[in-house]
C-alpha atoms as a PDB file:
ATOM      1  CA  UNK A   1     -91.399 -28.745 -63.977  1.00  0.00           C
ATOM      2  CA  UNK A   2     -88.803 -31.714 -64.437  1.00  0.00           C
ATOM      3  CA  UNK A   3     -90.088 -35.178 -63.817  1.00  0.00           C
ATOM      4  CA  UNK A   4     -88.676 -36.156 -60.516  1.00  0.00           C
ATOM      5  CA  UNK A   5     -90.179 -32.698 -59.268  1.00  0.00           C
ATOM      6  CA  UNK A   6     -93.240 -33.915 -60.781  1.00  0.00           C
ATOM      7  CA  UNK A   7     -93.647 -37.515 -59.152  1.00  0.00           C
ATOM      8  CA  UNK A   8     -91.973 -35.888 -55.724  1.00  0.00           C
ATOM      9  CA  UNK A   9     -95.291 -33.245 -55.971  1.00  0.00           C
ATOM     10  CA  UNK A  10     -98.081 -35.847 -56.966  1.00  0.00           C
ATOM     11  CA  UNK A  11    -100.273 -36.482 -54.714  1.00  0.00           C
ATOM     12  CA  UNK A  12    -103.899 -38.204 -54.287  1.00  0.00           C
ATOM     13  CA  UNK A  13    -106.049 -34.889 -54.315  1.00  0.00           C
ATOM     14  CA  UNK A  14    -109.153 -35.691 -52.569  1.00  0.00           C
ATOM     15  CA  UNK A  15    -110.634 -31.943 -52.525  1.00  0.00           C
ATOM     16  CA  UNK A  16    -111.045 -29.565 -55.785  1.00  0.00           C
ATOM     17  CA  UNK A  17    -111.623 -26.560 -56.710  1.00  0.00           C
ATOM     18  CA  UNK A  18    -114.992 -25.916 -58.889  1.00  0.00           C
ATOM     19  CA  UNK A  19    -112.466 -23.885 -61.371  1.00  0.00           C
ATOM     20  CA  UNK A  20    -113.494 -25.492 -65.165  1.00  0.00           C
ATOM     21  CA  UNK A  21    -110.283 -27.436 -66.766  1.00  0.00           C
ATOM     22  CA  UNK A  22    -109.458 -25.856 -70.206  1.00  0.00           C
ATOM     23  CA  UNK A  23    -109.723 -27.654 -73.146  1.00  0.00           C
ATOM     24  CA  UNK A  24    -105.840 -27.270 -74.258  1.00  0.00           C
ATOM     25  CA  UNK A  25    -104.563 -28.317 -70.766  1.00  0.00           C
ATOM     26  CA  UNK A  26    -107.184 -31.584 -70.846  1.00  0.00           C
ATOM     27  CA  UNK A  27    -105.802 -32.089 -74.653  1.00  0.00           C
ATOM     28  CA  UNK A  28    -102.463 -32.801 -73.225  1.00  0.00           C
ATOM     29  CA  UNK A  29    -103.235 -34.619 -70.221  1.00  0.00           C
ATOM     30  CA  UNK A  30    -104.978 -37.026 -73.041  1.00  0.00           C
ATOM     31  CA  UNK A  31    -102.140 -36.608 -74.772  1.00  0.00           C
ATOM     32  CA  UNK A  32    -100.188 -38.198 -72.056  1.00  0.00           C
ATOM     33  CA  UNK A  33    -102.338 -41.631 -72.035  1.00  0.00           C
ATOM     34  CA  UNK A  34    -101.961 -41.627 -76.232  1.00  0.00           C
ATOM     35  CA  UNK A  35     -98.120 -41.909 -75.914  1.00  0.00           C
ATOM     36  CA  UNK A  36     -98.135 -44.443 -72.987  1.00  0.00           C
ATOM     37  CA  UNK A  37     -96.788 -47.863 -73.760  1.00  0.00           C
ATOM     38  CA  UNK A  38     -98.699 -51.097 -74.317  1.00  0.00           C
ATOM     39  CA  UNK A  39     -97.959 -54.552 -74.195  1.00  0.00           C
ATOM     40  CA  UNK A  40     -97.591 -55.432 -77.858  1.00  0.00           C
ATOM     41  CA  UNK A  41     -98.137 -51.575 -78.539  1.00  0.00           C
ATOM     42  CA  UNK A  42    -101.595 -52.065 -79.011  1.00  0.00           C
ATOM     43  CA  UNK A  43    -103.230 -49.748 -76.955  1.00  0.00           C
ATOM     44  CA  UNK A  44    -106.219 -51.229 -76.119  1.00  0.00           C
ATOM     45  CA  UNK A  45    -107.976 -49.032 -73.990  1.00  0.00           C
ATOM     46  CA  UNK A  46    -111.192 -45.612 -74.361  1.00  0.00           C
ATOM     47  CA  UNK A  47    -111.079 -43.012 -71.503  1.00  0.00           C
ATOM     48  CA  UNK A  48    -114.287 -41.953 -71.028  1.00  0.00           C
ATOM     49  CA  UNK A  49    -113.925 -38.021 -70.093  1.00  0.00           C
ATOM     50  CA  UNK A  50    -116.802 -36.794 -67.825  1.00  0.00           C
ATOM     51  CA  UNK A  51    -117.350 -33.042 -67.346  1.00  0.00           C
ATOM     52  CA  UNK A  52    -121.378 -33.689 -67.054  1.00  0.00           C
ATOM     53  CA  UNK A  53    -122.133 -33.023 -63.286  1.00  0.00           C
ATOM     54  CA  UNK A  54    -125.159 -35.112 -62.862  1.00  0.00           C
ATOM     55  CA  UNK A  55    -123.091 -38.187 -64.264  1.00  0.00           C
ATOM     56  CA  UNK A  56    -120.504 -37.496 -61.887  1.00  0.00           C
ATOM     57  CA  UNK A  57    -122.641 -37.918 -59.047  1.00  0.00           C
ATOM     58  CA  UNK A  58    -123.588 -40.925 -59.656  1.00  0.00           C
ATOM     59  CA  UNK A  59    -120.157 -42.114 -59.948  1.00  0.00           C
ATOM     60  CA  UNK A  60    -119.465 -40.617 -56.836  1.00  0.00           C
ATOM     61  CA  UNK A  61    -122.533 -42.983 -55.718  1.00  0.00           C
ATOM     62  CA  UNK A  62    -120.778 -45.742 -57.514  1.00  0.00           C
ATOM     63  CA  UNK A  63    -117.431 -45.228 -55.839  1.00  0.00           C
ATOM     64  CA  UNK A  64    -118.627 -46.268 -52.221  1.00  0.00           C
ATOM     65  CA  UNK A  65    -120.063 -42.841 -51.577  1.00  0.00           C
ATOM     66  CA  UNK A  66    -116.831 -40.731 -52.136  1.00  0.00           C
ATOM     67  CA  UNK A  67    -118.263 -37.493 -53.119  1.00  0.00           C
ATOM     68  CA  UNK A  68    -115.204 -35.852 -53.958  1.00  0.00           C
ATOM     69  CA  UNK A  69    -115.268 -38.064 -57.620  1.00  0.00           C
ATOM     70  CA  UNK A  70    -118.047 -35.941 -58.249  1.00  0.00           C
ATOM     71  CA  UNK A  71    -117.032 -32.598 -57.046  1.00  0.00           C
ATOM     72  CA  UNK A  72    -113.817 -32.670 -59.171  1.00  0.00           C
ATOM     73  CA  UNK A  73    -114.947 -30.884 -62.537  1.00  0.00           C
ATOM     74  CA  UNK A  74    -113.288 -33.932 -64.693  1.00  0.00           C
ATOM     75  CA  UNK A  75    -113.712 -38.122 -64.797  1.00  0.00           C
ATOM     76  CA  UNK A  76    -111.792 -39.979 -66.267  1.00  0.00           C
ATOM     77  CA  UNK A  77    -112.621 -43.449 -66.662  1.00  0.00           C
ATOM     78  CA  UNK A  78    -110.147 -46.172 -67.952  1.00  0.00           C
ATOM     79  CA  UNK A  79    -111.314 -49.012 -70.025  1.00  0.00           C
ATOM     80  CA  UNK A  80    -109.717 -52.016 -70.780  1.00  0.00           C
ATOM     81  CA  UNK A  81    -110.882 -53.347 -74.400  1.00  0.00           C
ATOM     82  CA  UNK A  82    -108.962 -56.781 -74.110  1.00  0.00           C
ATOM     83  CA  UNK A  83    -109.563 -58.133 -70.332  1.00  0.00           C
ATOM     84  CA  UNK A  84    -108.812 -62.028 -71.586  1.00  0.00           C
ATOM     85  CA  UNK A  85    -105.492 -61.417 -72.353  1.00  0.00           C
ATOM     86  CA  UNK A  86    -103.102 -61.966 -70.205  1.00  0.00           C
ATOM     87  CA  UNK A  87     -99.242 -61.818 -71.502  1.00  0.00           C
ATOM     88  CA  UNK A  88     -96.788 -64.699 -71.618  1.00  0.00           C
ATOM     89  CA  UNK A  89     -95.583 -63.767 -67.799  1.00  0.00           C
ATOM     90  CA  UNK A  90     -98.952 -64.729 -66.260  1.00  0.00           C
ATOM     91  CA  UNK A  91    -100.210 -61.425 -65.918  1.00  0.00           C
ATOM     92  CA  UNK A  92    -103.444 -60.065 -67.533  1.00  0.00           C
ATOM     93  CA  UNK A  93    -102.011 -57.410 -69.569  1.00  0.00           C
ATOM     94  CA  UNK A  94    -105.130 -54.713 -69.511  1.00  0.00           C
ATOM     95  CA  UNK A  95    -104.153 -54.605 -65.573  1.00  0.00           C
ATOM     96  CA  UNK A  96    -100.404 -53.191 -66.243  1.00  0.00           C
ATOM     97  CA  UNK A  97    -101.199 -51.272 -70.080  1.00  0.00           C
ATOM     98  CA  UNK A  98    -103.817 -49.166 -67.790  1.00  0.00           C
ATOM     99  CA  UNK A  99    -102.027 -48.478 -65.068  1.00  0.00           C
ATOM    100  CA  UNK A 100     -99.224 -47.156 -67.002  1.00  0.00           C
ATOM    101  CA  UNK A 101    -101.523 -44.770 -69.052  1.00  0.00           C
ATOM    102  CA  UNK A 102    -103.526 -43.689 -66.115  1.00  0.00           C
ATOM    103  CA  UNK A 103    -100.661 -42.949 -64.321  1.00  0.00           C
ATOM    104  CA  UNK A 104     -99.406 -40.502 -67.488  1.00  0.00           C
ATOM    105  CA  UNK A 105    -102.275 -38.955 -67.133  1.00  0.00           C
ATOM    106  CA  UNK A 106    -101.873 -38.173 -63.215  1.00  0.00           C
ATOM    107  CA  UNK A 107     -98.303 -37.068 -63.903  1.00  0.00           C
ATOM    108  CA  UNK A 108     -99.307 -34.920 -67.030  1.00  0.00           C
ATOM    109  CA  UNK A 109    -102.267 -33.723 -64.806  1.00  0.00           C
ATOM    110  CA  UNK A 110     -99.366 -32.740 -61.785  1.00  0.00           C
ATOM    111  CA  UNK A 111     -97.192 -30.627 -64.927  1.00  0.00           C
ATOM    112  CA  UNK A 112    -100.499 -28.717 -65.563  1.00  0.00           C
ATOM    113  CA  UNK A 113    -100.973 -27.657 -61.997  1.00  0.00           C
ATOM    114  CA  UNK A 114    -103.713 -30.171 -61.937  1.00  0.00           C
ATOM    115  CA  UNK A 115    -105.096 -33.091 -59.201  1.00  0.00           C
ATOM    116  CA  UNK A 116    -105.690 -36.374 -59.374  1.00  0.00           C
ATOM    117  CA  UNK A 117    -106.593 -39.720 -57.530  1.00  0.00           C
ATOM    118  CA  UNK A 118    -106.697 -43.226 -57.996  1.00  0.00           C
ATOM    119  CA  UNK A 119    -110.343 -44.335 -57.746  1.00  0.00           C
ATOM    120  CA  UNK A 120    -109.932 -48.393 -57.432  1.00  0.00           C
ATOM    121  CA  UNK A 121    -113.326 -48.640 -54.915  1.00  0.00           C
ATOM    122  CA  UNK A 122    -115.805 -48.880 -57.085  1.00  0.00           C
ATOM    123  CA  UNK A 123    -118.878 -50.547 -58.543  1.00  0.00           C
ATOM    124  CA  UNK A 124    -118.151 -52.254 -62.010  1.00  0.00           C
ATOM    125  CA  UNK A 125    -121.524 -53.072 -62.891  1.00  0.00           C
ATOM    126  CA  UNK A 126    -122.780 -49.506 -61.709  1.00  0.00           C
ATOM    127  CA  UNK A 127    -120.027 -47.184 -63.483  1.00  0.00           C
ATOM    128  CA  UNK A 128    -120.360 -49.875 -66.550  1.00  0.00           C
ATOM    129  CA  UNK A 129    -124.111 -48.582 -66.755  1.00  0.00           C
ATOM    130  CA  UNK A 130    -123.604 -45.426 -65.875  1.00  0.00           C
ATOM    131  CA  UNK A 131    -120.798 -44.681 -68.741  1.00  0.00           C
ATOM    132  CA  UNK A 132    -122.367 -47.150 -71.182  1.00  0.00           C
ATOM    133  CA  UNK A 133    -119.261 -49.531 -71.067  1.00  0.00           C
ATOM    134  CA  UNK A 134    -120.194 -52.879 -72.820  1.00  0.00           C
ATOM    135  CA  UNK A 135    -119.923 -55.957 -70.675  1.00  0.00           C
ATOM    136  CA  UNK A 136    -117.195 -57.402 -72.379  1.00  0.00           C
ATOM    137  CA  UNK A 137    -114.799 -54.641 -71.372  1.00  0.00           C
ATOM    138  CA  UNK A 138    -113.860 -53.883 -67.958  1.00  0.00           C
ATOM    139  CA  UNK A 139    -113.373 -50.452 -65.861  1.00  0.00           C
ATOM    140  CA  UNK A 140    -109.900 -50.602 -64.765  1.00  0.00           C
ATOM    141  CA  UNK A 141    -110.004 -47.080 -62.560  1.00  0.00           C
ATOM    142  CA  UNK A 142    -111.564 -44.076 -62.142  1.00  0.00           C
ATOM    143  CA  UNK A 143    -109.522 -40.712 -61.847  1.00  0.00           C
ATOM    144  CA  UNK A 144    -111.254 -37.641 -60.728  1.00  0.00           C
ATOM    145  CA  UNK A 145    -108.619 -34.334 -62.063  1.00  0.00           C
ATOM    146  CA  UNK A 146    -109.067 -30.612 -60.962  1.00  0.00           C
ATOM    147  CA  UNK A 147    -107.367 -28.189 -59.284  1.00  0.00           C
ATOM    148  CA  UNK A 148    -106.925 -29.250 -55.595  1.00  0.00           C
ATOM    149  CA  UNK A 149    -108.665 -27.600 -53.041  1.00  0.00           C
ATOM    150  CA  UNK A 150    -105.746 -27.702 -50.983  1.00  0.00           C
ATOM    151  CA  UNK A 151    -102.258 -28.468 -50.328  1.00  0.00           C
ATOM    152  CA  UNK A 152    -101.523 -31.967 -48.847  1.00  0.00           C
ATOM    153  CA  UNK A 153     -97.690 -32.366 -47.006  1.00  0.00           C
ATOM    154  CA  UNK A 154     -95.064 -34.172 -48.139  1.00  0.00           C
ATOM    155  CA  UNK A 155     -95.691 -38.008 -48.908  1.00  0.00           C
ATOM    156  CA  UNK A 156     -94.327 -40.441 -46.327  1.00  0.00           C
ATOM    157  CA  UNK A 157     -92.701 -43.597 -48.181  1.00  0.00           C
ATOM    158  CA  UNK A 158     -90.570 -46.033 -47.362  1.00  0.00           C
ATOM    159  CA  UNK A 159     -86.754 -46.125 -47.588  1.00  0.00           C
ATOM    160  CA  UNK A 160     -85.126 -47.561 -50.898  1.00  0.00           C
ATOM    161  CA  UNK A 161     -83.018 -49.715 -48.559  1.00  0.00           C
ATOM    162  CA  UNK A 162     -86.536 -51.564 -47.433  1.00  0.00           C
ATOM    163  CA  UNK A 163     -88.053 -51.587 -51.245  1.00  0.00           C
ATOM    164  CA  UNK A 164     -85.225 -52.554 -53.633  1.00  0.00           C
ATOM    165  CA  UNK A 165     -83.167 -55.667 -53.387  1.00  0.00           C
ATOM    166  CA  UNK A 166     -80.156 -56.189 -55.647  1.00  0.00           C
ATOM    167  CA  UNK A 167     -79.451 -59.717 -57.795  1.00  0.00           C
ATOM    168  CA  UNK A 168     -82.231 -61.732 -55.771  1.00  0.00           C
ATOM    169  CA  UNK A 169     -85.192 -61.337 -53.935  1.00  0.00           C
ATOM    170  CA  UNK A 170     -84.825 -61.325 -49.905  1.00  0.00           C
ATOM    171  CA  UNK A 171     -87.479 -60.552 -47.815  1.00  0.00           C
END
């Protein structure tokens, strides 16, 4: 596929398939989060790949109830591994540097035929114990992947004429 087909197709999957995830097609969705950028380049995150179905249930538990993060055959779990630090703009870096390497891995996820979502509602102290995360580090997201279940319609989104302002900010 080419990229804007990709990020026009993504979608937050919220019903998968039971079909296992090969090994070559997880390698490059991992692959993905390697090359994302940093802030300083130093990539200073784990992903914590669960295929284990018992542990995915109880981060289904963890995530409000949404049993869906269990039923998908694949976890992933961000982890930030510097949450202090926070970049000369004000802005804790571990915040952006996993966003942009989670989100890889949802659009590497979308080129293998693959479906993800965003898992933000969550307990930290509950997936931290569940996944063996020390306390100094923080979960950023959760992102159940698998092979949707179905086929969701088009996004709706806002136009670029209500989003993007040119020079200076308006409101």
């Amino acid at each position: 596929m080419e990229l804007m087909e990709i990020i026009e197709k993504r979608r937050s999957v919220r019903a998968y398939k039971t079909q296992e995830i090969s090994d070559e097609k997880l390698s490059k969705v991992l692959e993905a989060a390697r090359l994302a950028p940093s802030a300083s380049n130093r990539q200073p995150w784990k992903f914590v790949v669960v295929r284990d179905p018992a542990k995915r249930g109880e981060l289904a538990k963890a995530s409000r109830g949404q049993s869906f993060v269990g039923e998908a055959p694949i976890v992933i779990a961000g982890v930030a591994l510097e949450p202090e630090r926070v970049m000369s703009c004000g802005v804790p870096a571990y915040a952006v540097d996993l966003a942009i390497a989670l989100e890889h891995i949802a659009l590497a996820a979308q080129d293998e035929g693959l479906g993800t979502c965003w898992i933000g509602a969550f307990s930290q102290e509950e997936v931290k114990k569940i996944l063996g995360v020390p306390d100094q580090y923080k979960v950023v997201a959760l992102m159940p992947i698998g092979y949707p279940e179905d086929a969701p319609g088009p996004k709706t989104r806002k136009p670029l004429d209500d989003i993007v302002c040119y020079e200076r900010f308006s409101g």
